[in-house]
Protein backbone atom coordinates (compact mmCIF):
# COMPACT_ATOMS: atom_id res chain seq x y z
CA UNK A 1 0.00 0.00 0.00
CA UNK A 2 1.14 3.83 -0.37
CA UNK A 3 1.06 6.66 1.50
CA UNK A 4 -0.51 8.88 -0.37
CA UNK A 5 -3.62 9.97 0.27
CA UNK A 6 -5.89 12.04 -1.75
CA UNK A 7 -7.22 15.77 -0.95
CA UNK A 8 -10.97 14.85 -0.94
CA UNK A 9 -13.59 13.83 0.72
CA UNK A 10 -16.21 13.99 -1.74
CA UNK A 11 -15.00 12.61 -5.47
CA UNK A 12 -16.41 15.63 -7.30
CA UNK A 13 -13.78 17.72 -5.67
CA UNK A 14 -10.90 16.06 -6.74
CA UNK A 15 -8.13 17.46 -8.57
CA UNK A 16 -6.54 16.20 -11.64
CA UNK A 17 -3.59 15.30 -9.31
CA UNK A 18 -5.47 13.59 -7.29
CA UNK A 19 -6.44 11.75 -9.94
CA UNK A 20 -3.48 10.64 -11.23
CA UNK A 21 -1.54 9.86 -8.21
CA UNK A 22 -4.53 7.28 -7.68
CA UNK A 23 -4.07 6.21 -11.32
CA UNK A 24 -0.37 5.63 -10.56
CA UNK A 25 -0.97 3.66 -7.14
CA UNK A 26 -3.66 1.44 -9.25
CA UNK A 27 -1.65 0.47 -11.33
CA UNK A 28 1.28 -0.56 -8.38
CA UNK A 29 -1.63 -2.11 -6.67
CA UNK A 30 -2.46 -4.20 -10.39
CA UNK A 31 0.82 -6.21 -10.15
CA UNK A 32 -0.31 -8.13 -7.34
CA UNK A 33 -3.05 -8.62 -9.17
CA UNK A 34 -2.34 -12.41 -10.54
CA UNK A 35 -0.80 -13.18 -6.67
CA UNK A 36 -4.41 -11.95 -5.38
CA UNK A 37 -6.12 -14.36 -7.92
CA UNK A 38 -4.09 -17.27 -7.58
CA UNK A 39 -4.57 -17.05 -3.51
CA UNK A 40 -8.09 -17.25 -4.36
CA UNK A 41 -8.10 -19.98 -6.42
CA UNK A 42 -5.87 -21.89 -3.52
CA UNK A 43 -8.68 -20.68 -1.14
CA UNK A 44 -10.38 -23.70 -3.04
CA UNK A 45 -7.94 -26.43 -1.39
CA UNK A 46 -10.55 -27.55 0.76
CA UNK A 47 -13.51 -26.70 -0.02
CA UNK A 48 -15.42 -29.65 -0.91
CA UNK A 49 -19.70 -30.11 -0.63
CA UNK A 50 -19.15 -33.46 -1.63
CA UNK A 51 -17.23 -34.45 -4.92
CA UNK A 52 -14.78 -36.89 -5.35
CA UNK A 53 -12.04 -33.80 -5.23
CA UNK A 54 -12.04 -30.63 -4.16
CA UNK A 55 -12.88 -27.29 -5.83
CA UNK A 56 -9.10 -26.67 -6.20
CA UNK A 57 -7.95 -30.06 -7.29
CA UNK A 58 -10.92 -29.65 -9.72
CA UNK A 59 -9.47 -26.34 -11.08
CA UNK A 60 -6.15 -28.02 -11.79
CA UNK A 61 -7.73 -30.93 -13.33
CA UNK A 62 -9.54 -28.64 -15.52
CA UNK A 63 -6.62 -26.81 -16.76
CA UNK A 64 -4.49 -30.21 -17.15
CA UNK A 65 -6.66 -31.61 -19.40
CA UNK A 66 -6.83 -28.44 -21.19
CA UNK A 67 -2.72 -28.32 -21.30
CA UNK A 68 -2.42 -31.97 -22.41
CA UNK A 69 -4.98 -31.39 -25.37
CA UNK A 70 -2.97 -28.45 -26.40
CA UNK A 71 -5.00 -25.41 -25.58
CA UNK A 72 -3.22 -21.80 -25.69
CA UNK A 73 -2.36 -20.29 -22.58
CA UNK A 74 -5.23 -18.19 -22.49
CA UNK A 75 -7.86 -21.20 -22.03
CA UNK A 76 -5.68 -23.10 -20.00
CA UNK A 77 -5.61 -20.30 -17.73
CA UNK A 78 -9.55 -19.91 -18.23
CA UNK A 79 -9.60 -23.51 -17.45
CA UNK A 80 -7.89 -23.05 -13.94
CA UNK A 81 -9.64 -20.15 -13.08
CA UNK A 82 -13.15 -21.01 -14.02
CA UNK A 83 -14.34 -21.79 -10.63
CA UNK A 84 -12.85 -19.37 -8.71
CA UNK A 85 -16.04 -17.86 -7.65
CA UNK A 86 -17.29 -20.86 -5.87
CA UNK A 87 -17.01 -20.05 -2.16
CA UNK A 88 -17.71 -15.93 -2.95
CA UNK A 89 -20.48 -16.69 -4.80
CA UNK A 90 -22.34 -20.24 -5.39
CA UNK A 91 -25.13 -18.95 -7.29
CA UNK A 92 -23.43 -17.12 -9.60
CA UNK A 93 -19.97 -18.36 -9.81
CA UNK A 94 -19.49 -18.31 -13.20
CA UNK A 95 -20.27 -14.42 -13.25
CA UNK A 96 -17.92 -13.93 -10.76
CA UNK A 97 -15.21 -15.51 -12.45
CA UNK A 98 -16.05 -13.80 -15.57
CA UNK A 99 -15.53 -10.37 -13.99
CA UNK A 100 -12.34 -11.11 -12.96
CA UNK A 101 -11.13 -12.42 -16.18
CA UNK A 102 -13.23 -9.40 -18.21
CA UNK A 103 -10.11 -7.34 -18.77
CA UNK A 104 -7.71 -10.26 -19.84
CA UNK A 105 -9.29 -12.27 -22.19
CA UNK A 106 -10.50 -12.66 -25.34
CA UNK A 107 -14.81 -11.85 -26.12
CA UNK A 108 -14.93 -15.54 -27.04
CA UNK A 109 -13.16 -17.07 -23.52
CA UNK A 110 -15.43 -14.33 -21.20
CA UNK A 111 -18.21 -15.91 -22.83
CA UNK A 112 -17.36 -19.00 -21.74
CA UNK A 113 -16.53 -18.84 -18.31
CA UNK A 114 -19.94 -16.49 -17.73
CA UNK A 115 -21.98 -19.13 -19.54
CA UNK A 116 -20.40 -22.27 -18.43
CA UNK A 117 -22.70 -22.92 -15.50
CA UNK A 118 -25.59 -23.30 -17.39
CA UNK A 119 -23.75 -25.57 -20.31
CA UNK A 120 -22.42 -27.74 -17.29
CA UNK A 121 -25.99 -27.90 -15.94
CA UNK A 122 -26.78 -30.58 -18.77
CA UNK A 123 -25.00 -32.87 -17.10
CA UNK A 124 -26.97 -32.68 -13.99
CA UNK A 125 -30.09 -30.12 -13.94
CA UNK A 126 -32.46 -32.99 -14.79
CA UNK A 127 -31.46 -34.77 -11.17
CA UNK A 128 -33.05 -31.51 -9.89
CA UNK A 129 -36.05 -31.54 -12.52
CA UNK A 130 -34.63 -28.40 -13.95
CA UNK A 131 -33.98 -28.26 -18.06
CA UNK A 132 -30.64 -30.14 -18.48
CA UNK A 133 -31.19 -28.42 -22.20
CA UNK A 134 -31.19 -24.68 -20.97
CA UNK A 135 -28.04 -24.02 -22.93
CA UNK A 136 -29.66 -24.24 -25.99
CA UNK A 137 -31.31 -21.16 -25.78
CA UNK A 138 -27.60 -19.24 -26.59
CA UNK A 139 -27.49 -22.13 -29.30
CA UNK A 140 -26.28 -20.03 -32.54
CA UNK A 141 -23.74 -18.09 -30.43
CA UNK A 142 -20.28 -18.25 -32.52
CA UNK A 143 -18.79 -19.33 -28.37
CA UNK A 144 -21.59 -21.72 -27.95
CA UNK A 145 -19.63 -25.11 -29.49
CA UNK A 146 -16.27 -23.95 -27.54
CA UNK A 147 -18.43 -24.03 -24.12
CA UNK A 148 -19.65 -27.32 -25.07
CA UNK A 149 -16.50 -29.38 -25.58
CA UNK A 150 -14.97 -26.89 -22.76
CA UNK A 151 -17.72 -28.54 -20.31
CA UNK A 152 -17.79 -32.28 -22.68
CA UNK A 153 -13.79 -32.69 -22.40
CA UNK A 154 -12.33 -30.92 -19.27
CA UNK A 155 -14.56 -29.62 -16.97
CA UNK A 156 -17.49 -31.78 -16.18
CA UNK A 157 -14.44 -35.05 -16.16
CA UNK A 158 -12.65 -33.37 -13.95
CA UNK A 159 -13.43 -34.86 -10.86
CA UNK A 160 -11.30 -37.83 -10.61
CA UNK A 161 -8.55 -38.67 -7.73
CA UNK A 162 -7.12 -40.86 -9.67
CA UNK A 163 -6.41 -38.63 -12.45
CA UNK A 164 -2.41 -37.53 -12.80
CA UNK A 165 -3.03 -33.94 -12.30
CA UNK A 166 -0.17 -31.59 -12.23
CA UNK A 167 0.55 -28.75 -9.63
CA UNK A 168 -0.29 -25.35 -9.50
CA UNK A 169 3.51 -24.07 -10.10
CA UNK A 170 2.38 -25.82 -13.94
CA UNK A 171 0.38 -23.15 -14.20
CA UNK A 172 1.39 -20.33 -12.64
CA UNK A 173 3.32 -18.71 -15.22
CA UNK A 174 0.81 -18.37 -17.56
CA UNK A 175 -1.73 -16.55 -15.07
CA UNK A 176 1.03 -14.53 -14.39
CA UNK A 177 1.49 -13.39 -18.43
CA UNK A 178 -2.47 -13.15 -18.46
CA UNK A 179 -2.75 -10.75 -15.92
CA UNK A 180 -0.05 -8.56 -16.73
CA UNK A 181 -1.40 -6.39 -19.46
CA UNK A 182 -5.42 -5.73 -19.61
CA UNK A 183 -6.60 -6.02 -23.13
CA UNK A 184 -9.49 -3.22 -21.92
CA UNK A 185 -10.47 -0.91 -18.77
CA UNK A 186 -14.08 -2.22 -18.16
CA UNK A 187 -15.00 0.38 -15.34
């Protein structure tokens, strides 16, 4: 953290270098920013309501299969952070992760991670007499077949303890890169 602090009290009576010194400590504050994700994701070890695995040996799962059928860095990174929103937000998890990954990924991969909740869902929403087909209605959507076979091969297998998963170091790097350099501001 800095010591600065601004003049204000009130945001319309800031200056312009107010302003900027806060645009300079944002940005000091965004290089932690892939430390402050991947210590959420680890906030997963644990946390388990059930499956075979937990929610952070399911992450890693996730983006190991991804790796080992060759995805770009971009998905695998997707593929590890997916969940992330789990134990912040159960409901909506997949719009939680989505926000965080907004800035640093492609139109297509956002997509994916907001929508994948309701594409996993046809693997299990009929257990609960809800409409394991409910993904159909964004059917037609260029991400729509990526979600799929994201969901098909990686993420709704990837709840095995048997499976040779690798460790989070594999993957560190690469969330590193991806949070570097925004692609967008989305404020």
């Amino acid at each position: 953290m800095t010591g600065f602090r601004v003049s204000f009290t009130r945001m319309d009576a800031g200056t312009t270098a107010d302003y900027r010194r806060l645009g300079e400590t944002a940005r000091v504050e965004h290089d932690g920013l892939a430390e402050t994700v991947l210590g959420a994701l680890v906030g997963l070890r644990g946390f388990n309501p059930g499956y075979a695995i937990d929610r952070y040996r399911h992450s890693l799962q996730t983006a190991t299969r991804a790796l080992r059928d060759g995805a770009d860095d971009e998905l695998i990174s997707v593929a590890l952070l997916h969940d992330i929103g789990d134990l912040l937000a159960p409901e909506n998890h997949s719009a939680y992760a989505a926000a965080v990954l907004r800035p640093y990924v492609s139109d297509e991969n956002h997509w994916l991670v907001l929508h994948h909740g309701v594409f996993q869902g046809y693997y299990y929403f009929h257990h609960f007499g809800r409409d394991r087909d409910a993904r159909e209605a964004f059917r037609g959507h260029p991400a729509f077949e990526k979600t799929a076979a994201f969901c098909e091969n990686w993420d709704q297998r990837s709840f095995d303890p048997d499976y040779d998963t690798l460790p989070l170091d594999a993957f560190e790097p690469r969330v590193r890169r991806l949070f570097a350099t925004p692609r967008e501001s989305f404020v």
